[in-house]
Protein backbone atom coordinates (compact mmCIF):
# COMPACT_ATOMS: atom_id res chain seq x y z
CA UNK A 1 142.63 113.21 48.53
CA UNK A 2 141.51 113.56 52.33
CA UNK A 3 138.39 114.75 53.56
CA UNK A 4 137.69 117.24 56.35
CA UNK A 5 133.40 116.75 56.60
CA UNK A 6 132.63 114.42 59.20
CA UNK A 7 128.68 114.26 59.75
CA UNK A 8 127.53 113.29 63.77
CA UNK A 9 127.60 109.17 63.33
CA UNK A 10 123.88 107.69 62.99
CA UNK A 11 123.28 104.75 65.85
CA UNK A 12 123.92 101.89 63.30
CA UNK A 13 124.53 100.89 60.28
CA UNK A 14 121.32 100.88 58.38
CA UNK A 15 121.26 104.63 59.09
CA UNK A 16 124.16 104.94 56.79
CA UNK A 17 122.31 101.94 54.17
CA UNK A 18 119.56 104.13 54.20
CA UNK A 19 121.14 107.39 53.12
CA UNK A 20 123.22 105.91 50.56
CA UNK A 21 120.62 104.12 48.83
CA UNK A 22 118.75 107.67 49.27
CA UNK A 23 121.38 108.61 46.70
CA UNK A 24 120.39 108.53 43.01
CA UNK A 25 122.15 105.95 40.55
CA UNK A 26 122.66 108.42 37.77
CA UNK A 27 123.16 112.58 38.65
CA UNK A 28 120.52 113.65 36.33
CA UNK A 29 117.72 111.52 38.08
CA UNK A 30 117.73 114.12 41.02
CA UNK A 31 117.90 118.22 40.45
CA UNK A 32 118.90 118.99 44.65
CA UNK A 33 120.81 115.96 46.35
CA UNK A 34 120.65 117.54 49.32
CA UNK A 35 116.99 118.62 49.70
CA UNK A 36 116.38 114.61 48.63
CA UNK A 37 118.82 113.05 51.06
CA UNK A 38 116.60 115.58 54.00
CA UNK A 39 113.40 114.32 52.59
CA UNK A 40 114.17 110.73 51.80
CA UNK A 41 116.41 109.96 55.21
CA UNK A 42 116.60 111.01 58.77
CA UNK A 43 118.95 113.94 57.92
CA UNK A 44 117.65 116.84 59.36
CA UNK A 45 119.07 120.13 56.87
CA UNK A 46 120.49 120.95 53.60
CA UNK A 47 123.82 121.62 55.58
CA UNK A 48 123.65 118.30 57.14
CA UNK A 49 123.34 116.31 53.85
CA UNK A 50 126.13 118.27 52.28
CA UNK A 51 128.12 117.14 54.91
CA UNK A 52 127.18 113.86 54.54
CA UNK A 53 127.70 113.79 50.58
CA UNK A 54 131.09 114.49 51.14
CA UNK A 55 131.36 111.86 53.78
CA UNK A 56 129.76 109.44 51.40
CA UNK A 57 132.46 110.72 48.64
CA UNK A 58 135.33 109.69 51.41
CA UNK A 59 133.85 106.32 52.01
CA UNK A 60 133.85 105.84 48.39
CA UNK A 61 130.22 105.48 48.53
CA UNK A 62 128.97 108.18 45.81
CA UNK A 63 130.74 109.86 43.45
CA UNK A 64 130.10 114.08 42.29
CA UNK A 65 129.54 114.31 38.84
CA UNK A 66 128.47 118.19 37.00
CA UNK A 67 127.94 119.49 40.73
CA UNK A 68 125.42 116.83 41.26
CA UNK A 69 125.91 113.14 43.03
CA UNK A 70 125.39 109.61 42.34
CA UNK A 71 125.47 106.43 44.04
CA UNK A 72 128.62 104.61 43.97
CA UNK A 73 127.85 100.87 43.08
CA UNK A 74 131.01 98.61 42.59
CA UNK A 75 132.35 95.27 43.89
CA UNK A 76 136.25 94.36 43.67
CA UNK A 77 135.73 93.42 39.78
CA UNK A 78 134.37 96.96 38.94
CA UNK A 79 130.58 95.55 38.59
CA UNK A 80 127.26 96.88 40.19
CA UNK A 81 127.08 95.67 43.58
CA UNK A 82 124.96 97.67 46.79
CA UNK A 83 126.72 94.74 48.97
CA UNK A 84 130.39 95.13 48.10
CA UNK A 85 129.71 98.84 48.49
CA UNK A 86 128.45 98.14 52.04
CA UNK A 87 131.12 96.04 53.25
CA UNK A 88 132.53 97.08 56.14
CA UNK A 89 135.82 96.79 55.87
CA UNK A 90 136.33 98.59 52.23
CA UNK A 91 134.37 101.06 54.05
CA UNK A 92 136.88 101.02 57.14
CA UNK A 93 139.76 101.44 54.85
CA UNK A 94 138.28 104.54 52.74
CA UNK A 95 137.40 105.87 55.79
CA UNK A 96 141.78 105.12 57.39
CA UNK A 97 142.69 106.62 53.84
CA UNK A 98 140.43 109.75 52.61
CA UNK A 99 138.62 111.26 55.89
CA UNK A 100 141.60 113.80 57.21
CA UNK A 101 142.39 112.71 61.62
CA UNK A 102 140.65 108.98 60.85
CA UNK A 103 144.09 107.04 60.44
CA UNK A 104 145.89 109.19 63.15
CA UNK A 105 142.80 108.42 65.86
CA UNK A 106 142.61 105.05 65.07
CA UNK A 107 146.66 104.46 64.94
CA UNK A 108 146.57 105.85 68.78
CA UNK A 109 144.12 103.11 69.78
CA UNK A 110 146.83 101.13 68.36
CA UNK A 111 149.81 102.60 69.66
CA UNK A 112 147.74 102.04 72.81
CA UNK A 113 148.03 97.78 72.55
CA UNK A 114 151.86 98.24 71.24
CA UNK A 115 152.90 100.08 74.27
CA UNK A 116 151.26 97.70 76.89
CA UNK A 117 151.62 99.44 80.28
CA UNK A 118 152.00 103.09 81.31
CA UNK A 119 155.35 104.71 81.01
CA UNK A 120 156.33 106.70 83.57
CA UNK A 121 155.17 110.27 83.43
CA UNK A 122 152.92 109.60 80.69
CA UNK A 123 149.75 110.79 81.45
CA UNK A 124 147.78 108.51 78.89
CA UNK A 125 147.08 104.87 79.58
CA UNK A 126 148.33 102.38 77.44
CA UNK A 127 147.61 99.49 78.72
CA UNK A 128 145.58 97.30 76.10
CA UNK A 129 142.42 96.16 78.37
CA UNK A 130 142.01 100.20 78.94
CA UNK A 131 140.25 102.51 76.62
CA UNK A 132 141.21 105.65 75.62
CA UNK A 133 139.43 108.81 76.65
CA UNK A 134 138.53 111.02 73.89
CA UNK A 135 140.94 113.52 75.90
CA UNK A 136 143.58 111.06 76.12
CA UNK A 137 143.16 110.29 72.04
CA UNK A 138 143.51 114.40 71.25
CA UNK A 139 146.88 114.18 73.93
CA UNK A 140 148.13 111.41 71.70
CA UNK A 141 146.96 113.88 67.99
CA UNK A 142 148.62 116.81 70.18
CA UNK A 143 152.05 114.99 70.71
CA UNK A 144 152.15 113.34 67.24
CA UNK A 145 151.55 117.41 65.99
CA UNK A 146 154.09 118.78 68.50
CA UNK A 147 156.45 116.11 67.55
CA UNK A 148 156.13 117.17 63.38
CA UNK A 149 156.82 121.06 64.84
CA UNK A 150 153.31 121.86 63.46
CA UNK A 151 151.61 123.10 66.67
CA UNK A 152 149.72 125.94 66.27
CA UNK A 153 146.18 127.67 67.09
CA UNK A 154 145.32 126.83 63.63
CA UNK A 155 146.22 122.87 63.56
CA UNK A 156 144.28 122.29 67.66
CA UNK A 157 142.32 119.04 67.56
CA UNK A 158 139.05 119.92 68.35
CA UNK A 159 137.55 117.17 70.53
CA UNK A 160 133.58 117.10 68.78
CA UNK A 161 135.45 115.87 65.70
CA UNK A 162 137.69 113.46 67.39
CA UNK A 163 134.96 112.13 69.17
CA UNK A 164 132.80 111.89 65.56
CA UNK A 165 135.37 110.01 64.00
CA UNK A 166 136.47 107.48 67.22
CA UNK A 167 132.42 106.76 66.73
CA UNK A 168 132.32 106.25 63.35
CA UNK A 169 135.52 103.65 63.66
CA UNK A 170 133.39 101.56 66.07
CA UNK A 171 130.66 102.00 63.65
CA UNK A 172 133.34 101.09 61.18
CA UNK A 173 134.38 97.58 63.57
CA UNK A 174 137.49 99.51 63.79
CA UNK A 175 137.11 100.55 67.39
CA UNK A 176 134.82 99.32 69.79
CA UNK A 177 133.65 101.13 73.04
CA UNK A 178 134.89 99.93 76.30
CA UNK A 179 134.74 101.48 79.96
CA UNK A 180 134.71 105.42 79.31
CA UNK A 181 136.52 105.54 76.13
CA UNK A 182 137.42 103.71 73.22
CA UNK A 183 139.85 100.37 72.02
CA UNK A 184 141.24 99.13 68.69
CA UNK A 185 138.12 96.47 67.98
CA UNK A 186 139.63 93.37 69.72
CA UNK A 187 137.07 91.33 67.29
CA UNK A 188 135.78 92.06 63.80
CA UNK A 189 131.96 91.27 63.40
């Protein structure tokens, strides 16, 4: 299952510590999720946290249970663990796999490094010491689309959600930020 909701990125990673620990270990401990994630954490509105619930249910970070939501809490053996939760790279391969446009934006940072220096006519650089644009990344989503013969009004990339999700890969250590855009993360921290 893929995910659509991507909430704006917080400015590290304790942001996102901080709302999932706002999250309750068992459903029935908390009536309204999202009024408790808007008290509890620097989310601002009920709309807000819902996005970010979902988010959370992407990253494999809570689970919905009876229309309510819990914390998810395991490590690679299936056992309680905030820390295994956390790691960042489980949480950079929910996010490739389950948010919908997160594997295609970070595959064009990729394709970027394969395809070393500019072709000819192409009006996106691809050289790997160059970052992408975010305009450049929606050229490379609007070819890829184009290419499938699924171009429509319906399926345009809109650029405030490209840009969310190239900022929560460097969040992520997927990506990293460099000149005016964005690179595949050269180093893992």
């Amino acid at each position: 299952m893929r995910f659509k909701p991507v909430p704006e990125p917080p400015a590290d990673v304790e942001t996102l510590e901080t709302v999932y620990r706002a999250l309750p270990t068992r459903v029935d401990d908390i009536d309204d999720c999202c009024a408790h994630l808007v008290e509890e954490t620097p989310i601002e509105d009920r709309e807000k946290a819902a996005t970010w619930l979902t988010f959370l249910r992407a990253l494999e970070l809570a689970v919905e249970e009876s229309g309510s939501f819990r914390r998810l809490e395991t490590d690679s053996s299936g056992g309680a663990a905030d820390l295994a939760a956390l790691d960042r790279d489980r949480l950079g391969r929910a996010f490739r796999a389950r948010v919908d446009g997160a594997d295609a934006v970070c595959a064009a940072l990729e394709a970027a490094v394969e395809r070393g220096s500019t072709s000819p006519g192409s009006q996106i650089r691809q050289d790997a010491d160059e970052a992408l644009t975010v305009s450049e990344v929606i050229d490379t989503l609007g070819d890829d689309r184009a290419a499938e013969g699924r171009r429509s009004r319906r399926n345009r990339v809109d650029p405030e959600r490209v840009e969310r999700l190239l900022e929560w890969a460097v969040l992520l250590g997927l990506a990293e930020r460099a000149d005016d855009g964005y690179r595949v993360a050269l180093t893992r921290e």
